[in-house]
C-alpha atoms as a PDB file:
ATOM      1  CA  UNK A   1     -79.121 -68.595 181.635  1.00  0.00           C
ATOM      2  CA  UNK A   2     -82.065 -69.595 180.705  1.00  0.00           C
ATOM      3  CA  UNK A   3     -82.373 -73.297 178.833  1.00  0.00           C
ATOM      4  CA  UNK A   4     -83.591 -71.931 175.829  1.00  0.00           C
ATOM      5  CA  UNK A   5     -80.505 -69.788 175.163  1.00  0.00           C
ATOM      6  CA  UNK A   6     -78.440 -72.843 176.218  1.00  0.00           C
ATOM      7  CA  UNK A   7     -79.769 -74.932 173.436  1.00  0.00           C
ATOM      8  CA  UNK A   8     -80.864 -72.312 170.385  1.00  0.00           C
ATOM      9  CA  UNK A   9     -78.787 -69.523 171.489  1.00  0.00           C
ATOM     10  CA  UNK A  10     -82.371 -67.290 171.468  1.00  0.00           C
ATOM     11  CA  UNK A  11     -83.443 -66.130 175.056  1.00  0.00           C
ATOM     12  CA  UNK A  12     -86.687 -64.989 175.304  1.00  0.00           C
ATOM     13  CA  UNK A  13     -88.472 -61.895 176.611  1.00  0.00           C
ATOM     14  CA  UNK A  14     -86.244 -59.373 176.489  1.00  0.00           C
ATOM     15  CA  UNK A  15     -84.684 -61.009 173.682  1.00  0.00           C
ATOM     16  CA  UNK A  16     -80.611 -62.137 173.768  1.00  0.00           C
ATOM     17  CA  UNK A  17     -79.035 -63.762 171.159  1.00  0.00           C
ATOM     18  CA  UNK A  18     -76.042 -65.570 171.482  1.00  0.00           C
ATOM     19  CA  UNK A  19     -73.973 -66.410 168.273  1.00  0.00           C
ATOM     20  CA  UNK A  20     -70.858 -68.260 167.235  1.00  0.00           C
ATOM     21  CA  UNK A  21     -69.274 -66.623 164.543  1.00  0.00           C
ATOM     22  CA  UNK A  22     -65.549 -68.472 162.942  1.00  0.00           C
ATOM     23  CA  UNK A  23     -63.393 -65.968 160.682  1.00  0.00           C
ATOM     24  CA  UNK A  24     -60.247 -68.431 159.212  1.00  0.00           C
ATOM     25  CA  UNK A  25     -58.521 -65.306 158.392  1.00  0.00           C
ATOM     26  CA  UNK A  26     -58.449 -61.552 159.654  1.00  0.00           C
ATOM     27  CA  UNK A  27     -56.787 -58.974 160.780  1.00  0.00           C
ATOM     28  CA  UNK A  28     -57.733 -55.779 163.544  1.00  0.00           C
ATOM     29  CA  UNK A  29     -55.401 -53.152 162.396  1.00  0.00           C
ATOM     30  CA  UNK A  30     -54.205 -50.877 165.032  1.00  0.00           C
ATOM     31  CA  UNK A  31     -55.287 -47.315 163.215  1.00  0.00           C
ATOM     32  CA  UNK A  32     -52.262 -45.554 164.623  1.00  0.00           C
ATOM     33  CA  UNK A  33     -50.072 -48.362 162.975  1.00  0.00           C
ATOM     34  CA  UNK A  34     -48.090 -47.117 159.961  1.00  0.00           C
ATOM     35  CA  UNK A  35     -44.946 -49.456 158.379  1.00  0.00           C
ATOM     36  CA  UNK A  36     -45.933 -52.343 160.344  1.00  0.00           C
ATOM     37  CA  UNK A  37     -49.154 -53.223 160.476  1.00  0.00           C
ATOM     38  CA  UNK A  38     -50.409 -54.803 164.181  1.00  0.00           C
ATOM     39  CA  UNK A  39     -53.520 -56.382 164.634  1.00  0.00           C
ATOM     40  CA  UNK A  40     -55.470 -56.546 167.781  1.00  0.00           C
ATOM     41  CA  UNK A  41     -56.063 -59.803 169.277  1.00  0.00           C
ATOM     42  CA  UNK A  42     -59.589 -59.061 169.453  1.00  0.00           C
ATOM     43  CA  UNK A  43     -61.767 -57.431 167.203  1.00  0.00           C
ATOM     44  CA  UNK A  44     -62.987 -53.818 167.705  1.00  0.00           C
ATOM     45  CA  UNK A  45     -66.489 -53.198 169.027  1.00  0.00           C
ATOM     46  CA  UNK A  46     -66.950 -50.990 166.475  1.00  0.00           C
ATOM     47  CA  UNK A  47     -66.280 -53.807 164.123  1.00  0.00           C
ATOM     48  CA  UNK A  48     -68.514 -56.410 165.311  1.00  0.00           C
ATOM     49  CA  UNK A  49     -71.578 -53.573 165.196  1.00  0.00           C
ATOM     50  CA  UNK A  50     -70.457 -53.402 161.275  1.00  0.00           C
ATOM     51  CA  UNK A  51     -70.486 -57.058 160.976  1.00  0.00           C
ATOM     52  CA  UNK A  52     -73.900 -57.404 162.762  1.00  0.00           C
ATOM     53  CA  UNK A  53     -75.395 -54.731 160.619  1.00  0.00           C
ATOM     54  CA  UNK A  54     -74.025 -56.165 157.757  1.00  0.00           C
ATOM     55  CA  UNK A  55     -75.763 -59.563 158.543  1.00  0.00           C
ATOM     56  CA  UNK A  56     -79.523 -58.024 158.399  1.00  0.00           C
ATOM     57  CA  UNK A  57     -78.412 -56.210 155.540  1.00  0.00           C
ATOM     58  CA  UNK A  58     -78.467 -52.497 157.496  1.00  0.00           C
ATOM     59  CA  UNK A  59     -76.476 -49.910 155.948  1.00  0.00           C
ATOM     60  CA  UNK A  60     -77.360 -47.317 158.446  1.00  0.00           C
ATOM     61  CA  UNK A  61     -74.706 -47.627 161.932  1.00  0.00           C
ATOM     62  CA  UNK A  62     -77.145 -44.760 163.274  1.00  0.00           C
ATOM     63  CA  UNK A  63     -80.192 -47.520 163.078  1.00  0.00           C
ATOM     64  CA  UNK A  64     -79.330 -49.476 166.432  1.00  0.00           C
ATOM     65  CA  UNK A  65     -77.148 -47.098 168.912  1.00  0.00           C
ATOM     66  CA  UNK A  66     -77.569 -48.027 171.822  1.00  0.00           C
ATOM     67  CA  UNK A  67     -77.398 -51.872 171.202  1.00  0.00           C
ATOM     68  CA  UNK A  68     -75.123 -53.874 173.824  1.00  0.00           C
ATOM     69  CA  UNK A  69     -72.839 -56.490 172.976  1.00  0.00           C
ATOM     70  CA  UNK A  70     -70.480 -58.850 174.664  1.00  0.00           C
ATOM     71  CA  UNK A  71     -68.125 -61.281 172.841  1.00  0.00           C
ATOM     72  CA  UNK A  72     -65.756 -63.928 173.373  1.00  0.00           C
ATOM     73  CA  UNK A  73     -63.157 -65.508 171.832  1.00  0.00           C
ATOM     74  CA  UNK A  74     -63.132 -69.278 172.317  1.00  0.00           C
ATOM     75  CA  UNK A  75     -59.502 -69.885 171.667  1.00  0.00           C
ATOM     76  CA  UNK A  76     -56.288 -67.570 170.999  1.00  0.00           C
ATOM     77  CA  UNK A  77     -55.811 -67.220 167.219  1.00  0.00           C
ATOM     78  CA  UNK A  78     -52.742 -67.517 165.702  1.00  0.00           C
ATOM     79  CA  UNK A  79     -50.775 -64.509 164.675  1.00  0.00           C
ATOM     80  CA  UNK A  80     -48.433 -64.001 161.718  1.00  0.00           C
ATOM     81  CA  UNK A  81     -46.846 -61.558 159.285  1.00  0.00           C
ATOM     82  CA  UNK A  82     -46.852 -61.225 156.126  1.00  0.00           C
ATOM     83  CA  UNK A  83     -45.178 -58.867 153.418  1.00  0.00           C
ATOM     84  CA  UNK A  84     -47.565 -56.823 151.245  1.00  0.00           C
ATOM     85  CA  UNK A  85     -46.844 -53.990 148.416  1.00  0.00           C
ATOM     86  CA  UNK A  86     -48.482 -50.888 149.301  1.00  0.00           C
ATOM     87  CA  UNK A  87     -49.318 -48.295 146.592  1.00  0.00           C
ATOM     88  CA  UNK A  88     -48.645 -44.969 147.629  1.00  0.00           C
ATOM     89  CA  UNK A  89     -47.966 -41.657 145.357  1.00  0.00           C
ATOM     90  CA  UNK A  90     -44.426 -40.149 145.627  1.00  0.00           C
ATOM     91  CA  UNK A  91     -44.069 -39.209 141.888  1.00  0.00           C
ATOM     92  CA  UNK A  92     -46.013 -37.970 139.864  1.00  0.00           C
ATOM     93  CA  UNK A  93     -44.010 -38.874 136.548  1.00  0.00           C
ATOM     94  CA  UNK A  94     -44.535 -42.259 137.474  1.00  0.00           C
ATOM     95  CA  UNK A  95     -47.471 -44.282 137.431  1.00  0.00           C
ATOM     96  CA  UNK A  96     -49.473 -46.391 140.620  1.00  0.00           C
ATOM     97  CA  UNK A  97     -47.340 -49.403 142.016  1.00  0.00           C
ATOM     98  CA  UNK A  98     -43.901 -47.814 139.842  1.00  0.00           C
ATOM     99  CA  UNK A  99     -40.536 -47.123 141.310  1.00  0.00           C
ATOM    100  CA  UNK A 100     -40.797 -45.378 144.302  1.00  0.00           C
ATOM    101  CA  UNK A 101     -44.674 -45.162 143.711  1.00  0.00           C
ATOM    102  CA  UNK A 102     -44.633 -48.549 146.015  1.00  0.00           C
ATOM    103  CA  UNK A 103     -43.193 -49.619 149.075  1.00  0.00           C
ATOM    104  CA  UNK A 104     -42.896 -52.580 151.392  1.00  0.00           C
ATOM    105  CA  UNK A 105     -45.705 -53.117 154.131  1.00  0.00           C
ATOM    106  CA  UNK A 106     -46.042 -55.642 156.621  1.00  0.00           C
ATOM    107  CA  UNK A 107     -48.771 -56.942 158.157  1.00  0.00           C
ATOM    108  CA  UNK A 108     -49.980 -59.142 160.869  1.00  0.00           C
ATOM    109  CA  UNK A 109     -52.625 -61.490 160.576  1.00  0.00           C
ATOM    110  CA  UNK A 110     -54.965 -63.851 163.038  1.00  0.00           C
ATOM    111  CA  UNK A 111     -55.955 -67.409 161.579  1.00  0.00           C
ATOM    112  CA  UNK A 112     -58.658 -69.105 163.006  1.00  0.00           C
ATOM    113  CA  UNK A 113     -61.029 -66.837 164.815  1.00  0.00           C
ATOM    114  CA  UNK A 114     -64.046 -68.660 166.885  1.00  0.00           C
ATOM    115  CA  UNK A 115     -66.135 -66.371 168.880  1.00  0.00           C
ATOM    116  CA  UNK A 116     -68.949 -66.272 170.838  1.00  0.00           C
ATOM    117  CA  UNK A 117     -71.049 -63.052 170.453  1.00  0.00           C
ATOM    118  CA  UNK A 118     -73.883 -62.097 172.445  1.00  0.00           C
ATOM    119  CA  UNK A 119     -76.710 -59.405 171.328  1.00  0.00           C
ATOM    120  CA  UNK A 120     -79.294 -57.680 173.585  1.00  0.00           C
ATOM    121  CA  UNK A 121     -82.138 -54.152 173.831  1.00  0.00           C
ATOM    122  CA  UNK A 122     -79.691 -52.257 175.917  1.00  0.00           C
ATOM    123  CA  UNK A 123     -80.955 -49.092 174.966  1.00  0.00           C
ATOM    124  CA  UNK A 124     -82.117 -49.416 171.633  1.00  0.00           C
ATOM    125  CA  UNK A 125     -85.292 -48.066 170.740  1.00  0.00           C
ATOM    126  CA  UNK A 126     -85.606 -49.171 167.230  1.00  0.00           C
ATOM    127  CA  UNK A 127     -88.010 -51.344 166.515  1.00  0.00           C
ATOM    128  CA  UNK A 128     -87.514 -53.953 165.739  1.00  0.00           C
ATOM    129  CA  UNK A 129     -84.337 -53.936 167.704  1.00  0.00           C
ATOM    130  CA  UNK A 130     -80.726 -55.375 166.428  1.00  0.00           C
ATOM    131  CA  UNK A 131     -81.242 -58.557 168.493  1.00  0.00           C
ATOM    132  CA  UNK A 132     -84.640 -59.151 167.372  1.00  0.00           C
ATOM    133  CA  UNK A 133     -83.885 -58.617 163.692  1.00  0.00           C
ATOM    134  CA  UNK A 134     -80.894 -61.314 164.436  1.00  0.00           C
ATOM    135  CA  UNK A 135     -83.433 -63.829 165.384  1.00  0.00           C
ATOM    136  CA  UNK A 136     -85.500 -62.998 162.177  1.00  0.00           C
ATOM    137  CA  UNK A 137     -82.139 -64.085 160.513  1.00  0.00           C
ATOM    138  CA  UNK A 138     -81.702 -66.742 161.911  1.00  0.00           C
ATOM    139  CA  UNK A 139     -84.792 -68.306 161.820  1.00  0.00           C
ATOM    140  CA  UNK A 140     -85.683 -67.620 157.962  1.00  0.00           C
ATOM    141  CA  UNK A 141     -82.108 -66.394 156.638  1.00  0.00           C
ATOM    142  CA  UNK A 142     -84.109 -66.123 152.864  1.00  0.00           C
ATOM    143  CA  UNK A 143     -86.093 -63.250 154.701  1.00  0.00           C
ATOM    144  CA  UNK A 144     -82.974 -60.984 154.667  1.00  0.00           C
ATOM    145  CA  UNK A 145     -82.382 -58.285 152.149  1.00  0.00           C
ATOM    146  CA  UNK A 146     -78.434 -58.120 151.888  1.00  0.00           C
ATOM    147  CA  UNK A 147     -76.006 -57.441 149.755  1.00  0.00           C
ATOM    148  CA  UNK A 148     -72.225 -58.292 149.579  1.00  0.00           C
ATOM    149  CA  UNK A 149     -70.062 -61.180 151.499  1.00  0.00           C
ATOM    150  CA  UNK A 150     -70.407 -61.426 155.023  1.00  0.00           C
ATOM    151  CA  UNK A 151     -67.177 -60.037 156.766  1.00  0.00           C
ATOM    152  CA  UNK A 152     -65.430 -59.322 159.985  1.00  0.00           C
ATOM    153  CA  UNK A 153     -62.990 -56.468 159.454  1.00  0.00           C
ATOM    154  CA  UNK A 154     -61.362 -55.762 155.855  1.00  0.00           C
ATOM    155  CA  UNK A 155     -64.048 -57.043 152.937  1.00  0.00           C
ATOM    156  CA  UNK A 156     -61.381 -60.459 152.225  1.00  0.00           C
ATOM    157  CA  UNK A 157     -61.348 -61.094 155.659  1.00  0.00           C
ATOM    158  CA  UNK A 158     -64.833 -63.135 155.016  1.00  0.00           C
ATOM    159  CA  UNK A 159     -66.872 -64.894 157.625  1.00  0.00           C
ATOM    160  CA  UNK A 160     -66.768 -68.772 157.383  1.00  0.00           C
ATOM    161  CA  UNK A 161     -69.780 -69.511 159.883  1.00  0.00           C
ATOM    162  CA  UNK A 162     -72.556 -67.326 161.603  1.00  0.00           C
ATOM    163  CA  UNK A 163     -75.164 -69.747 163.561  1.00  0.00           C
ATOM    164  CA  UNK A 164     -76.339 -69.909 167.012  1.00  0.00           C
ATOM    165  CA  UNK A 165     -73.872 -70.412 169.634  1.00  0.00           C
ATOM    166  CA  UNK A 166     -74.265 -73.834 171.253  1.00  0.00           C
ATOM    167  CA  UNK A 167     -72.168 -75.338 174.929  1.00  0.00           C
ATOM    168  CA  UNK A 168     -70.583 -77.866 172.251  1.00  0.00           C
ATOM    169  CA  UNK A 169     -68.923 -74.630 170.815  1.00  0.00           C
ATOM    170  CA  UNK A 170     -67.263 -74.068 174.230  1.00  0.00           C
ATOM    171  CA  UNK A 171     -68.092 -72.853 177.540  1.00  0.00           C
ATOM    172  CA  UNK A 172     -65.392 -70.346 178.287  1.00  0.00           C
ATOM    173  CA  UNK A 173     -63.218 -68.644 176.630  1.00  0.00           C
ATOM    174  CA  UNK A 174     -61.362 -64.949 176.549  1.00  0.00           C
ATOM    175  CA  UNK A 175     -64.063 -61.959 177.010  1.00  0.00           C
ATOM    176  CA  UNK A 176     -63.739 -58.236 176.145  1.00  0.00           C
ATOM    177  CA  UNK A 177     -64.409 -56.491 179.325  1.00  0.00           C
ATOM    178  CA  UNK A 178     -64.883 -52.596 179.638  1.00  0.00           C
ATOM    179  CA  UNK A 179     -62.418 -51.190 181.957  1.00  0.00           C
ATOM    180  CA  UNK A 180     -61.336 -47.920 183.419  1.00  0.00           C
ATOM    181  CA  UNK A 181     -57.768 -49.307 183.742  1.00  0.00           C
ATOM    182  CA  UNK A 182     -57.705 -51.669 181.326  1.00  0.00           C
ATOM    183  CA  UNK A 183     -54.911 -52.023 178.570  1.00  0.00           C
ATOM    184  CA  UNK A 184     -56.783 -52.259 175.396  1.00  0.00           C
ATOM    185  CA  UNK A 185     -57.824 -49.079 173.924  1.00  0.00           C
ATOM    186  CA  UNK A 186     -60.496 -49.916 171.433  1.00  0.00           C
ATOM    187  CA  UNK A 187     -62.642 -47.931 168.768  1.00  0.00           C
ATOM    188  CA  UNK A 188     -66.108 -48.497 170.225  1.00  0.00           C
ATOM    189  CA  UNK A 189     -67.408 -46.028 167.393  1.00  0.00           C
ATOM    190  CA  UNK A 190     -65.382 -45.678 164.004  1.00  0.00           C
ATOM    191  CA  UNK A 191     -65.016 -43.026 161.572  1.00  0.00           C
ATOM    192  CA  UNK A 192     -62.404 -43.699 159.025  1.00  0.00           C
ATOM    193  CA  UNK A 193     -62.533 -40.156 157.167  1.00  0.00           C
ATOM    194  CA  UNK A 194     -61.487 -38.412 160.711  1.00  0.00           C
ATOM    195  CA  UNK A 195     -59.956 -39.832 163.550  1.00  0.00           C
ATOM    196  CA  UNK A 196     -60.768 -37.215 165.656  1.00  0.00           C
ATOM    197  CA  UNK A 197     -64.757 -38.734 165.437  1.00  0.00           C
ATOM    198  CA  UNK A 198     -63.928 -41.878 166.478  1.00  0.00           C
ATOM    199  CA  UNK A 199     -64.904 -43.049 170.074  1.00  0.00           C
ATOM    200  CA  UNK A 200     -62.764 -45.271 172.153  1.00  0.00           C
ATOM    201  CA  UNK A 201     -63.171 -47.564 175.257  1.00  0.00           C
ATOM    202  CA  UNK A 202     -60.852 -49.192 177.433  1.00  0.00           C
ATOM    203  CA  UNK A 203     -61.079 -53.025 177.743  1.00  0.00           C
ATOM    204  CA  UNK A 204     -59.232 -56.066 179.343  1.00  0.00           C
ATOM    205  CA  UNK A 205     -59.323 -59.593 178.259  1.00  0.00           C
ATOM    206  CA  UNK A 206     -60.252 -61.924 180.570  1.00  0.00           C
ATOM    207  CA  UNK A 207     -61.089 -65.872 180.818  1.00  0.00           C
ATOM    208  CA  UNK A 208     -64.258 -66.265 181.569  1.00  0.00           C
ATOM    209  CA  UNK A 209     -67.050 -68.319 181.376  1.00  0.00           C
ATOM    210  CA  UNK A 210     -69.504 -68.518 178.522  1.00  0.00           C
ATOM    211  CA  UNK A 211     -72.751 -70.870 179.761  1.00  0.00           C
ATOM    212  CA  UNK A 212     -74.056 -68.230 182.108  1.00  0.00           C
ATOM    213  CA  UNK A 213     -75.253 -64.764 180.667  1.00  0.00           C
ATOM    214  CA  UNK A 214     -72.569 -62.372 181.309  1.00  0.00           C
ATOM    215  CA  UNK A 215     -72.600 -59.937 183.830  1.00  0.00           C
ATOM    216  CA  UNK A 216     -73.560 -56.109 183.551  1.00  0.00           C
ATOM    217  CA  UNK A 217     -69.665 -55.113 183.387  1.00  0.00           C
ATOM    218  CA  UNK A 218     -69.342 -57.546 180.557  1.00  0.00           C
ATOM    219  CA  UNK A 219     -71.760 -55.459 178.185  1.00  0.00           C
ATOM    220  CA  UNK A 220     -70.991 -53.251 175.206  1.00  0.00           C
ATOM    221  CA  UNK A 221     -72.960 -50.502 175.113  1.00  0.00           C
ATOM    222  CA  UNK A 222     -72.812 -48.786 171.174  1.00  0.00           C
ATOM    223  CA  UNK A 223     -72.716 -45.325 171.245  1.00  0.00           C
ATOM    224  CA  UNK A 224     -70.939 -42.362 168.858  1.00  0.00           C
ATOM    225  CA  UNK A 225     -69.194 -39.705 170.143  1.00  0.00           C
ATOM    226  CA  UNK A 226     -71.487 -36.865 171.014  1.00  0.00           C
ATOM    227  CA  UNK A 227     -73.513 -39.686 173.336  1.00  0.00           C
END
């Protein structure tokens, strides 16, 4: 890696950002999960695109396709469950949240997310591209036209920090890798009107280390479905 990267998190010419993003509270849902809500350790591609968008205050996914990502986390978060009341319509005679208009739901949460997130081209053609309009962020964050709270997954699952990544961060940590046989099946592109529009990849997590750029099986590329 170059040394700029290693101390700003920028790399220049074809421009790579590298970020450290910390979540104290979130949860992945599994979108097949019904009465008890699982989380994924990790969070979706698909949902680190929204949360990038979101940053630069892009409401358009469709803007950057093509955009590669790889991300990290830097330490296992903790898991738990908790017990919700879900709203749900069963009766009509009754009103929302009555009777047997409501139901128990659990659901799993992950406390203290650190990650390291990196941001390149790939193939985007847009310009400027994701990764440059990242470094516009970062270097004047008043520049950025934005609305809303900055967060990773559900809208009260808020992002605590979003800065360069720096080595003091960490240097390794547990990377989502594409993989033919791996055991994650991840949305890569979401659609939550119709699953049937929603893209998946297969991933494995693996320890690996974060100083050097990762290597081309380590990258994300962002595509929808009819790519």
């Amino acid at each position: 890696m170059p040394s700029s990267e290693r101390s700003s998190g920028i790399q220049t010419g074809k421009i790579t950002v590298a970020l450290y993003i910390s979540v104290p509270v979130a949860s992945f849902r599994n979108p097949y999960a019904r009465d008890y809500l699982e989380t994924y350790l990790v969070p979706p591609p698909s949902t680190v695109y929204g949360m990038l968008l979101s940053s630069i205050g892009e409401i358009s996914r469709w803007r950057h396709v093509g955009t590669q990502i790889s991300y990290a986390l830097l330490k296992r978060p903790l898991v738990s469950s908790i017990l919700r009341t879900k709203w749900r319509i069963k009766s009509e005679r009754k009103p929302l949240g009555v009777g047997e208009n409501k139901t128990p739901d659990f659901q799993e949460l992950l406390t203290g997310i650190e990650m390291a997130v990196r941001i390149r081209h790939g193939v985007d053609e847009s310009v400027p591209s994701l990764a440059e309009r990242i470094v516009n962020l970062l270097g004047l964050p008043a520049g950025i036209n934005r609305f809303g709270a900055l967060s990773l997954g559900e809208s009260t699952h808020m992002v605590n920090e979003f800065r360069s990544w720096k080595t003091s961060d960490g240097t390794e940590g547990i990377m989502l890798i594409p993989a033919d046989d791996g055991d994650l099946s991840l949305p890569l592109w979401a659609d939550h009107v119709n699953l049937r529009n929603v893209r998946w990849g297969r991933y494995r997590l693996e320890k690996r280390n974060l100083v050097d750029v990762p290597d081309e099986e380590a990258w994300i590329t962002i595509v929808p479905p009819n790519n």
